[in-house]
C-alpha atoms as a PDB file:
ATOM      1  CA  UNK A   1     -79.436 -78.942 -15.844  1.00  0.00           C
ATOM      2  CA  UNK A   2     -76.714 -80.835 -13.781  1.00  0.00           C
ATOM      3  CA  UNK A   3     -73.851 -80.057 -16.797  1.00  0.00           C
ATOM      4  CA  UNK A   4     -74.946 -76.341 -15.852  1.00  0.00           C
ATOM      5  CA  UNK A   5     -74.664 -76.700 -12.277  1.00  0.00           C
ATOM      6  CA  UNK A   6     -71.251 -78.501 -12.447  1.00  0.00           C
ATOM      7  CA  UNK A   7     -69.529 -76.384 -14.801  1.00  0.00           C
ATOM      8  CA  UNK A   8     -71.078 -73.161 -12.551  1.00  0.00           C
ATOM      9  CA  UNK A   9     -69.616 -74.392  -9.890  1.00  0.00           C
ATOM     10  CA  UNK A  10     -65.954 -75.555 -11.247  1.00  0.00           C
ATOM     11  CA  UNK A  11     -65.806 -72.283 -12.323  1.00  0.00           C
ATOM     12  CA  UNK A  12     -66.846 -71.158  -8.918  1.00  0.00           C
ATOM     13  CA  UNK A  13     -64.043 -73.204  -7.755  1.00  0.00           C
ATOM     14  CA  UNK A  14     -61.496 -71.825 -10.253  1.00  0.00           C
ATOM     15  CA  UNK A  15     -62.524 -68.580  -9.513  1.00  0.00           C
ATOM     16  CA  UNK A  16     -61.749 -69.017  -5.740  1.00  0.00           C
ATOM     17  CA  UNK A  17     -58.578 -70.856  -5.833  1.00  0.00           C
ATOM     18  CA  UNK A  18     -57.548 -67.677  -8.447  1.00  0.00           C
ATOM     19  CA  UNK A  19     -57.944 -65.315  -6.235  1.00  0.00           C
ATOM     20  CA  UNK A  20     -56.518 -66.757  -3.258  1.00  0.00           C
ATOM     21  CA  UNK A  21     -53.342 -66.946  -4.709  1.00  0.00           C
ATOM     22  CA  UNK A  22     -51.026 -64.504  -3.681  1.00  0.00           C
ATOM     23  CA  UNK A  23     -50.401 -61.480  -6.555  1.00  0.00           C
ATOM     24  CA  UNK A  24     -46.499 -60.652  -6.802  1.00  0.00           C
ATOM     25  CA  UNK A  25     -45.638 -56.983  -5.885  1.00  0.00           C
ATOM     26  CA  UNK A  26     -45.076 -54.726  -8.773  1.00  0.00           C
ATOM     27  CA  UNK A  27     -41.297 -53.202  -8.662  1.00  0.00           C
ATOM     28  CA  UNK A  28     -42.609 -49.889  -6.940  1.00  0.00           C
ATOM     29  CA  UNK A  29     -44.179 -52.009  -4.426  1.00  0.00           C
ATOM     30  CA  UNK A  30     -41.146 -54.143  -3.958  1.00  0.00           C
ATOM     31  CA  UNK A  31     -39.001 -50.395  -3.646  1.00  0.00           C
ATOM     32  CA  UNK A  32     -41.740 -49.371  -1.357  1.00  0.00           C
ATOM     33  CA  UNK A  33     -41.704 -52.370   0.740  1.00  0.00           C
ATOM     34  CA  UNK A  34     -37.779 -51.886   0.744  1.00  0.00           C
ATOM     35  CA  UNK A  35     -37.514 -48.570   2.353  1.00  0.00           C
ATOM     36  CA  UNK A  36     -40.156 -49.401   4.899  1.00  0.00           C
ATOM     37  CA  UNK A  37     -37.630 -52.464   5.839  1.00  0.00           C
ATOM     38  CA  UNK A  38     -34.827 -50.424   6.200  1.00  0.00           C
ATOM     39  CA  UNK A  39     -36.871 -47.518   8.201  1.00  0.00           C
ATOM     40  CA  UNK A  40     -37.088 -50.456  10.236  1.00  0.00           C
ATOM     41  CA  UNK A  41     -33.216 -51.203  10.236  1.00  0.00           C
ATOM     42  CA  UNK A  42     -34.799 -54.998   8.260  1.00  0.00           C
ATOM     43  CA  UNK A  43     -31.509 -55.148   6.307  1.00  0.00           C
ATOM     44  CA  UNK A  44     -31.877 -57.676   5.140  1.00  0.00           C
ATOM     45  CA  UNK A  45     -35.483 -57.765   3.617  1.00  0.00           C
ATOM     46  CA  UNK A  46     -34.784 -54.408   1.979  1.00  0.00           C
ATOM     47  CA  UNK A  47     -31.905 -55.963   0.373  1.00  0.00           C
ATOM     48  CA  UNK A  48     -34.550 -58.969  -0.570  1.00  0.00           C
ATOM     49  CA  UNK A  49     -36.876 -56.430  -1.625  1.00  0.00           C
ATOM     50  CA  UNK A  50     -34.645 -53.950  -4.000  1.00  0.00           C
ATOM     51  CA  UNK A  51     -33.211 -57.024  -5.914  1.00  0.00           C
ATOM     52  CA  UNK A  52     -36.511 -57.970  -6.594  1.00  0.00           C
ATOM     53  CA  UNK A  53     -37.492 -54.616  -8.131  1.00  0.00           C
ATOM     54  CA  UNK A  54     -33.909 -55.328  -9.920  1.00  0.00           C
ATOM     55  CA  UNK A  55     -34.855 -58.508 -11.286  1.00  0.00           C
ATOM     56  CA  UNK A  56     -38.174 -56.278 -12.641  1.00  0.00           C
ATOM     57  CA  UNK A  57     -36.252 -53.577 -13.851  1.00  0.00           C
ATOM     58  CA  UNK A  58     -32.672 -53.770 -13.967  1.00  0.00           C
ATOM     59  CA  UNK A  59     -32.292 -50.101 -15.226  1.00  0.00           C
ATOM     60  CA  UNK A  60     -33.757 -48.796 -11.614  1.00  0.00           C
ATOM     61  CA  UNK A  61     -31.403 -46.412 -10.417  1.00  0.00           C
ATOM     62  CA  UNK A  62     -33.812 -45.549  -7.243  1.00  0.00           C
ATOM     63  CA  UNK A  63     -32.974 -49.574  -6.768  1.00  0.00           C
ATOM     64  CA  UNK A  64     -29.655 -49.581  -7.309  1.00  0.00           C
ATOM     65  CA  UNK A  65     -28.762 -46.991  -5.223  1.00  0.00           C
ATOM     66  CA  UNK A  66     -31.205 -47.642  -2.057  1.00  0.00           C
ATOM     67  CA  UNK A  67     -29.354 -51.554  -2.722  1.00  0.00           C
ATOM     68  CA  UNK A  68     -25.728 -49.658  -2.296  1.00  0.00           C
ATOM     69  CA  UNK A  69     -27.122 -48.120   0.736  1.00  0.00           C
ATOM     70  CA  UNK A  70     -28.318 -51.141   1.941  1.00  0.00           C
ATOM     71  CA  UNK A  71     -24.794 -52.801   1.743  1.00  0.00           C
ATOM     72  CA  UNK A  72     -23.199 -49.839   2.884  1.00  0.00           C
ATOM     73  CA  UNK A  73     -25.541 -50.705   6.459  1.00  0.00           C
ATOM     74  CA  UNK A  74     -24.144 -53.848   6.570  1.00  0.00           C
ATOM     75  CA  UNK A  75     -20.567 -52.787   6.090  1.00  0.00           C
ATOM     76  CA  UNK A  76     -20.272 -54.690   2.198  1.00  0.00           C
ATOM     77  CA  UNK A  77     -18.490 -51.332   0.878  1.00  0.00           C
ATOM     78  CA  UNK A  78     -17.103 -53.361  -2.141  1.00  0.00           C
ATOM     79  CA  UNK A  79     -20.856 -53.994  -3.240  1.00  0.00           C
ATOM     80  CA  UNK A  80     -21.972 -50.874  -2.305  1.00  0.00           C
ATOM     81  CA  UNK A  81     -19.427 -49.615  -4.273  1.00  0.00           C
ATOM     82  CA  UNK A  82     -20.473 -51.496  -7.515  1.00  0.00           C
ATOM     83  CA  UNK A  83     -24.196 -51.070  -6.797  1.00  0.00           C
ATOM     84  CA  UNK A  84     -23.577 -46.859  -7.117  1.00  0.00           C
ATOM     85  CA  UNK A  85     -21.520 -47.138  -9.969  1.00  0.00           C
ATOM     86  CA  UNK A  86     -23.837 -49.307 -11.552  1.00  0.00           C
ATOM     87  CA  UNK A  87     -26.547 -46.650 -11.212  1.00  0.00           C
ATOM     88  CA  UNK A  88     -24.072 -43.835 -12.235  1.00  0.00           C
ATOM     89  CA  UNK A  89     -23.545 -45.981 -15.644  1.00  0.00           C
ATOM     90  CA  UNK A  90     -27.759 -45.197 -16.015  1.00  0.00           C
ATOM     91  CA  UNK A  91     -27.717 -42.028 -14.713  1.00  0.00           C
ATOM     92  CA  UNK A  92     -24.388 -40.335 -14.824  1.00  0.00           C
ATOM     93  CA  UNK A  93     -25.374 -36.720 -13.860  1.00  0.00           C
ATOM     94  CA  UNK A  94     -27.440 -38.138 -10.227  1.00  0.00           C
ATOM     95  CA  UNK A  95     -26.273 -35.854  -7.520  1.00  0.00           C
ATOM     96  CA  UNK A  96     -27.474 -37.829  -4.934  1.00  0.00           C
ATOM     97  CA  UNK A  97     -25.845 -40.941  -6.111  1.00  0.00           C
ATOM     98  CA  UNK A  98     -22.784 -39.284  -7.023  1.00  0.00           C
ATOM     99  CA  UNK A  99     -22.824 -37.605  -3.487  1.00  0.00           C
ATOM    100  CA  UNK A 100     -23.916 -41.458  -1.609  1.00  0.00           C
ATOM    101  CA  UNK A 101     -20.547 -42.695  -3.794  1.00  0.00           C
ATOM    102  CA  UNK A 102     -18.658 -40.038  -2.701  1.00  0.00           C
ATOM    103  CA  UNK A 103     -19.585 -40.511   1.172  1.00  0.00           C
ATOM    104  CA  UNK A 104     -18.807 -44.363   1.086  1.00  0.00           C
ATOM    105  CA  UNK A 105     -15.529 -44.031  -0.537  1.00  0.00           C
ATOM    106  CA  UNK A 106     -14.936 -41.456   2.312  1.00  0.00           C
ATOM    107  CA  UNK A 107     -16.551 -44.045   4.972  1.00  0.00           C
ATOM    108  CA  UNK A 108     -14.034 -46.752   3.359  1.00  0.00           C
ATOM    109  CA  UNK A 109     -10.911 -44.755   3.703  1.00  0.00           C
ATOM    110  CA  UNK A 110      -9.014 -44.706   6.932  1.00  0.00           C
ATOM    111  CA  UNK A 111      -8.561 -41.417   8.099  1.00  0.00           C
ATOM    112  CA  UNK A 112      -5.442 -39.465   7.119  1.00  0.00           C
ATOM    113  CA  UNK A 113      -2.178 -39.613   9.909  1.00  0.00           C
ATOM    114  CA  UNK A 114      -1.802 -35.999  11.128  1.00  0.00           C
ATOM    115  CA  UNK A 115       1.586 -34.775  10.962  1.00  0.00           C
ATOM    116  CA  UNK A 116       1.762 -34.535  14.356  1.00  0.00           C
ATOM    117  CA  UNK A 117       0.974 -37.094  16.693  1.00  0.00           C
ATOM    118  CA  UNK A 118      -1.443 -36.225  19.685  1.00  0.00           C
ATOM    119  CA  UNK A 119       0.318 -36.109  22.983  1.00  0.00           C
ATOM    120  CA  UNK A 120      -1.294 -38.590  25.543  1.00  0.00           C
ATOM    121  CA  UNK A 121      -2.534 -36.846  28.715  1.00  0.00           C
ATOM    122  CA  UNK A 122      -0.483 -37.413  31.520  1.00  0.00           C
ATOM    123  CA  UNK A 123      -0.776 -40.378  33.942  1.00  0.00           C
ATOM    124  CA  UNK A 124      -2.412 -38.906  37.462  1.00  0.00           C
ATOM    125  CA  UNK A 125       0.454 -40.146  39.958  1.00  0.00           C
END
């Protein structure tokens, strides 16, 4: 009777310490979780967040490209750069990738000189 009750209750035991444990977050949760940090301007989690749902699934272009966004926020254009093209390797034919590449590149650029240089205003005397 007293094996009974012991092993009941070390598997009681085991039970509890199981399920106290915290579960990891599945890769949608982790994209989730991302795009709640950045609605949130939490840069830096979301970045924490989307390589984790990399690490999961390293063929996640939804990842990738909210990652290149991420950087982009942060002013890294030369790994938000390689972050987009990285998805565009998966998914080549992503319009809204290929249009997030395209607006980064433009956001990287300085801004063409005009031909003609804008006249100050004049100096009130």
């Amino acid at each position: 009777m007293k094996m009974r009750f012991a092993a009941a209750l070390a598997a009681a035991l085991l039970l509890a310490a199981c399920a106290s444990v915290p579960t990891p977050l599945r890769p949608s949760d982790q994209l989730q979780f991302g795009v709640w940090a950045s609605q949130n301007n939490l840069w830096d989690e979301a970045i924490f967040r989307w390589k984790k749902a990399l690490q999961a699934n390293p063929r996640s272009v939804a990842a990738l490209n909210n990652l290149a966004v991420a950087y982009e926020k942060k002013g890294l254009f030369k790994e938000a750069l390689a972050e987009y093209e990285a998805a565009l390797k998966i998914a080549p034919n992503d319009s809204y990738v290929k249009s997030n590449l395209q607006k980064c590149k433009e956001n990287i650029q300085p801004p063409a000189a005009t031909a003609e240089p804008k006249k100050a205003p004049d100096a009130k005397k």
